[in-house]
N, C-alpha and C. Protein backbone atom coordinates (compact mmCIF):
# COMPACT_ATOMS: atom_id res chain seq x y z
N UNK A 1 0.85 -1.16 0.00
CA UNK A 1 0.00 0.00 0.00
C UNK A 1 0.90 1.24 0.00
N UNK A 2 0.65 2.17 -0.33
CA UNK A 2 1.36 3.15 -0.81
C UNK A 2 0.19 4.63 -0.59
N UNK A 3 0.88 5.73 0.36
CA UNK A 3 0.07 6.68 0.74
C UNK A 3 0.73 7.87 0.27
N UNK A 4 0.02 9.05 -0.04
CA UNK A 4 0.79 10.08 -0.76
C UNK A 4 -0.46 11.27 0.07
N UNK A 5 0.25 12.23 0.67
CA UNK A 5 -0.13 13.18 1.11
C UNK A 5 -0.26 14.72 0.58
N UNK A 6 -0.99 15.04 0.47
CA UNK A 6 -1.31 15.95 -0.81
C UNK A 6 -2.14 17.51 0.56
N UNK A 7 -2.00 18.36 -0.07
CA UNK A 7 -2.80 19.47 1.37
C UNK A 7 -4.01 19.24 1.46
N UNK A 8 -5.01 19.03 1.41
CA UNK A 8 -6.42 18.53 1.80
C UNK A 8 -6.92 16.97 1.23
N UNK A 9 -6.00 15.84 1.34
CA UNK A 9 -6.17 14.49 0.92
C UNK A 9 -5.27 13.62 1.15
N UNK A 10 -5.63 12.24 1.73
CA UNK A 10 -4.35 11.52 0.89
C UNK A 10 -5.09 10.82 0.11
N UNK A 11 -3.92 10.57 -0.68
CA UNK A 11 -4.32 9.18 -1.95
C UNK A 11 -3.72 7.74 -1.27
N UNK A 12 -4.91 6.76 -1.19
CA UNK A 12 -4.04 5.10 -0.67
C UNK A 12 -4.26 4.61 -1.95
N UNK A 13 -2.96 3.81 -2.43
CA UNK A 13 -2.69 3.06 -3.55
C UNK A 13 -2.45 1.53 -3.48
N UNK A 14 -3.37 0.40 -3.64
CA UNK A 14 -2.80 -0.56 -3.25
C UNK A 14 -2.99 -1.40 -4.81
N UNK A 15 -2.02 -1.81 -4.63
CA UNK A 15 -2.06 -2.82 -5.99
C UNK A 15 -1.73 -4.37 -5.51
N UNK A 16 -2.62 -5.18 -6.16
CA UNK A 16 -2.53 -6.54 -5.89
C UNK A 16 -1.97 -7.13 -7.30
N UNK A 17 -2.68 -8.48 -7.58
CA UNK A 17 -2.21 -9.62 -8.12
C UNK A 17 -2.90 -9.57 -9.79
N UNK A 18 -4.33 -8.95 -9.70
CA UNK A 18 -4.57 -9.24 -10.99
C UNK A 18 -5.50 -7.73 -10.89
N UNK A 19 -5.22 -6.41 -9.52
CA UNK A 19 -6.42 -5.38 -9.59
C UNK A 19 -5.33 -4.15 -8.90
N UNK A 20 -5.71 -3.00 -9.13
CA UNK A 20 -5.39 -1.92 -8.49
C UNK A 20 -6.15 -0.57 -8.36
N UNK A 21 -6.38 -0.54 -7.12
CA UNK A 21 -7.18 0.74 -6.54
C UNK A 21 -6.26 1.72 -5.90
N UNK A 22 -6.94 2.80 -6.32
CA UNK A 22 -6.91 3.88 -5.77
C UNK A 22 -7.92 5.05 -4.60
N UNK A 23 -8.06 5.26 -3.78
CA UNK A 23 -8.98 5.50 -2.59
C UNK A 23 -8.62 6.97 -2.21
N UNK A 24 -9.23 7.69 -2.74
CA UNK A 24 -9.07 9.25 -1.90
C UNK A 24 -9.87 9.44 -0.14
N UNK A 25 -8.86 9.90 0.84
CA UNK A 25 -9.63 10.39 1.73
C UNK A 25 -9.29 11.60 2.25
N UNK A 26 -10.34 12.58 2.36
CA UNK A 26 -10.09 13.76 2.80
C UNK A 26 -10.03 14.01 4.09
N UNK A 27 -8.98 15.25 4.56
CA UNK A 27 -8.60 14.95 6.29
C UNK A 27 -9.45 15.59 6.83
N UNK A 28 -10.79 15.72 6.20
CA UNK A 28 -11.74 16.20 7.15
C UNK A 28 -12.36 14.47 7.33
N UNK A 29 -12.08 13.69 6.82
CA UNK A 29 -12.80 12.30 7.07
C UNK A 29 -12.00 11.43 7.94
N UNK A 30 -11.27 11.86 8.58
CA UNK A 30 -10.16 11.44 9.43
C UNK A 30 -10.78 11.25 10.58
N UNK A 31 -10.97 10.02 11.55
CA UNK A 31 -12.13 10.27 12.59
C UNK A 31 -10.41 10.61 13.70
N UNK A 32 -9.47 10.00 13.71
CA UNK A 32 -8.58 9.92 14.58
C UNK A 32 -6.95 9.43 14.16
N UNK A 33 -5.96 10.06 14.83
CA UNK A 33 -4.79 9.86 14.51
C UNK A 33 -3.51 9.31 15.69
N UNK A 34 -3.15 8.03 15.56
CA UNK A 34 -2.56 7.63 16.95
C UNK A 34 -1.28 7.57 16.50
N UNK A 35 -0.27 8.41 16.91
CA UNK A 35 1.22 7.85 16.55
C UNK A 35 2.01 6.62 17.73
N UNK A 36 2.60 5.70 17.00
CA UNK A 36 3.25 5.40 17.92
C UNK A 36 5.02 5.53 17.92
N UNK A 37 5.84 4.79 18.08
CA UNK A 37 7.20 4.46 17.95
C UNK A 37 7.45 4.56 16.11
N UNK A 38 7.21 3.67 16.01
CA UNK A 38 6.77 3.18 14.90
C UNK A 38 6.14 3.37 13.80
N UNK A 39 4.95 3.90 14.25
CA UNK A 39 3.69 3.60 13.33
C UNK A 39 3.09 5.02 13.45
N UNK A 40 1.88 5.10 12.21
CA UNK A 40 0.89 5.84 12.31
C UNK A 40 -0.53 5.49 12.06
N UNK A 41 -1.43 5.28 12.86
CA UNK A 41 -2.84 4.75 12.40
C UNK A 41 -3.74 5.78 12.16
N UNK A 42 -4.45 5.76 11.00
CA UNK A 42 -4.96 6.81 10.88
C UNK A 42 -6.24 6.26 10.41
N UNK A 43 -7.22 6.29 11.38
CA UNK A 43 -8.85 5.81 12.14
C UNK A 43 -10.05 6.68 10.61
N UNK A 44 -10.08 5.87 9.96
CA UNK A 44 -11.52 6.70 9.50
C UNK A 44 -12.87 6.67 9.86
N UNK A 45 -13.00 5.52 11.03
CA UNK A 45 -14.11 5.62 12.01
C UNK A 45 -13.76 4.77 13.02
N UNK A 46 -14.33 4.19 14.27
CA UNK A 46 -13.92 3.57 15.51
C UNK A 46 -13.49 2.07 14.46
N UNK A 47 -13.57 1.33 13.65
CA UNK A 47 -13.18 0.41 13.23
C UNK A 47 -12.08 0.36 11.87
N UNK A 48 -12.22 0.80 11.27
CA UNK A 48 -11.19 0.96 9.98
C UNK A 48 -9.49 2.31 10.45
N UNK A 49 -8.95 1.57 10.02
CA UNK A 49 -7.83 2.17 9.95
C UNK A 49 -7.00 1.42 9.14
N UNK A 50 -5.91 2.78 8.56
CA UNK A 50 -4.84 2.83 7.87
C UNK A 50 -3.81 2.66 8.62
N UNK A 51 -2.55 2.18 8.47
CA UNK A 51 -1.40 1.93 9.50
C UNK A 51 -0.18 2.30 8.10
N UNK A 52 0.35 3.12 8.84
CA UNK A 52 1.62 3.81 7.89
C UNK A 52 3.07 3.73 8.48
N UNK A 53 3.76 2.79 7.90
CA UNK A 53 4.75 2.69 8.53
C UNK A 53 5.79 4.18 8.37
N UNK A 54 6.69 4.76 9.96
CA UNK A 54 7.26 6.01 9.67
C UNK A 54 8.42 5.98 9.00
N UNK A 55 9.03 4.74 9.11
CA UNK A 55 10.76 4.26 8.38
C UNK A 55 10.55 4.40 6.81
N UNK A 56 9.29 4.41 6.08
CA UNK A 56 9.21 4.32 4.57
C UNK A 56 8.80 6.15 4.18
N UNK A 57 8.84 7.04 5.21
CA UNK A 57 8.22 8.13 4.40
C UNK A 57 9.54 8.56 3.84
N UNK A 58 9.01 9.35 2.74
CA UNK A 58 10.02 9.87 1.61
C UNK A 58 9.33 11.01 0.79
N UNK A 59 10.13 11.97 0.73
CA UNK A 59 9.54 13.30 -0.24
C UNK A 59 9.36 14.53 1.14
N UNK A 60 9.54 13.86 2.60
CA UNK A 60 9.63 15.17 3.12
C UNK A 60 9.71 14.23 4.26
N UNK A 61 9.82 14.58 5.75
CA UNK A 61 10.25 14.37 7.50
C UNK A 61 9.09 14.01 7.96
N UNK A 62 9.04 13.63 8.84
CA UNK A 62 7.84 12.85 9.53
C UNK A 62 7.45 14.09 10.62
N UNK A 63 8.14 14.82 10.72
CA UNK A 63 7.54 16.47 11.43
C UNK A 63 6.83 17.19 10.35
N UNK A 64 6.98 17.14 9.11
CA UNK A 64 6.21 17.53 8.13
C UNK A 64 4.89 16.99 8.10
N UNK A 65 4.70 15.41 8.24
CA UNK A 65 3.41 15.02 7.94
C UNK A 65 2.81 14.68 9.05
N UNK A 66 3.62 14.96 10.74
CA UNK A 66 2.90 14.98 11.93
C UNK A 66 2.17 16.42 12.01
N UNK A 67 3.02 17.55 11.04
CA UNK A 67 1.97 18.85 11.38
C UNK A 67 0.85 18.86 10.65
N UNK A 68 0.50 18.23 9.20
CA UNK A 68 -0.47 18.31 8.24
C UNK A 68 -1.16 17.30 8.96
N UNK A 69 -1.21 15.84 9.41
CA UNK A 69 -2.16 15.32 9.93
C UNK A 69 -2.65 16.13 11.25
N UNK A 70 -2.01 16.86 11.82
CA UNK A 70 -2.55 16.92 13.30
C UNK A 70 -3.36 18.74 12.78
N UNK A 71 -2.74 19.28 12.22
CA UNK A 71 -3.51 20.45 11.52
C UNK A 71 -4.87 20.29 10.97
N UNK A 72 -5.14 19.06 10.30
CA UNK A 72 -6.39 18.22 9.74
C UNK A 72 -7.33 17.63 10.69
N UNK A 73 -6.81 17.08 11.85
CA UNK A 73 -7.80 16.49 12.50
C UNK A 73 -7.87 17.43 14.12
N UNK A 74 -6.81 18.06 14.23
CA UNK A 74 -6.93 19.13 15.50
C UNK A 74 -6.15 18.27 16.56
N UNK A 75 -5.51 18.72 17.46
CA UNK A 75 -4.14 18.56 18.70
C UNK A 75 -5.73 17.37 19.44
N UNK A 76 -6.91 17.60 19.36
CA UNK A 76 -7.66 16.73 20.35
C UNK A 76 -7.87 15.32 19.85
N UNK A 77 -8.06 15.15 18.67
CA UNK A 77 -7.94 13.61 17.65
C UNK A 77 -6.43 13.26 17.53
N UNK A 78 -5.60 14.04 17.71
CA UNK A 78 -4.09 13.33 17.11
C UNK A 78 -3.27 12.93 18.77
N UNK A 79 -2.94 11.70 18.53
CA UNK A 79 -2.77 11.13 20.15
C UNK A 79 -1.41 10.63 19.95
N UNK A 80 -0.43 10.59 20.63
CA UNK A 80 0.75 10.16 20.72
C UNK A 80 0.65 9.26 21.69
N UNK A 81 0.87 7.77 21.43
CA UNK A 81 0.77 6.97 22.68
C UNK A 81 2.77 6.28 23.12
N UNK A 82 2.94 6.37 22.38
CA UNK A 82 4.34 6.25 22.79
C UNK A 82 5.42 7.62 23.08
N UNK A 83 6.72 7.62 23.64
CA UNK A 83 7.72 8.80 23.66
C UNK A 83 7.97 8.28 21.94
N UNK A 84 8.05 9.13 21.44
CA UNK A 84 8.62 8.59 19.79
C UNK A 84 9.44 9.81 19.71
């Protein structure tokens, strides 16, 4: 899966075996954002989430796309559960 962050969207790209989708979601559809060590889950309602690994971002810093997600969903949805 493959996520690309754009100023009011990301694009998820997943390509399989014999199909490939593409899925826009806008960060007003963002129900919640949990960082951890590691990881980023990003909740589009109490059951679905995206999980973004932080070791693969590329094209800009992970302080870059911790301020655009947390700018999108507000300091009260974006949760840090680990020291990262």
């Amino acid at each position: 899966m493959e996520f690309t962050f754009e100023n009011n969207k990301i694009l998820i790209e997943q390509c399989g075996e014999n199909t490939s989708a593409t899925v826009t979601v806008s960060y007003g559809a963002i129900w919640r954002v949990y960082e951890t060590k590691e990881y980023i889950y990003i909740y589009l309602n109490s059951r679905q989430a995206h999980t973004v690994d932080k070791s693969t971002i590329v094209g800009g810093t992970f302080a870059d796309l911790r301020d655009v997600l947390s700018s999108a969903v507000g300091t009260g949805k974006y949760k840090i559960k680990s020291r990262v």
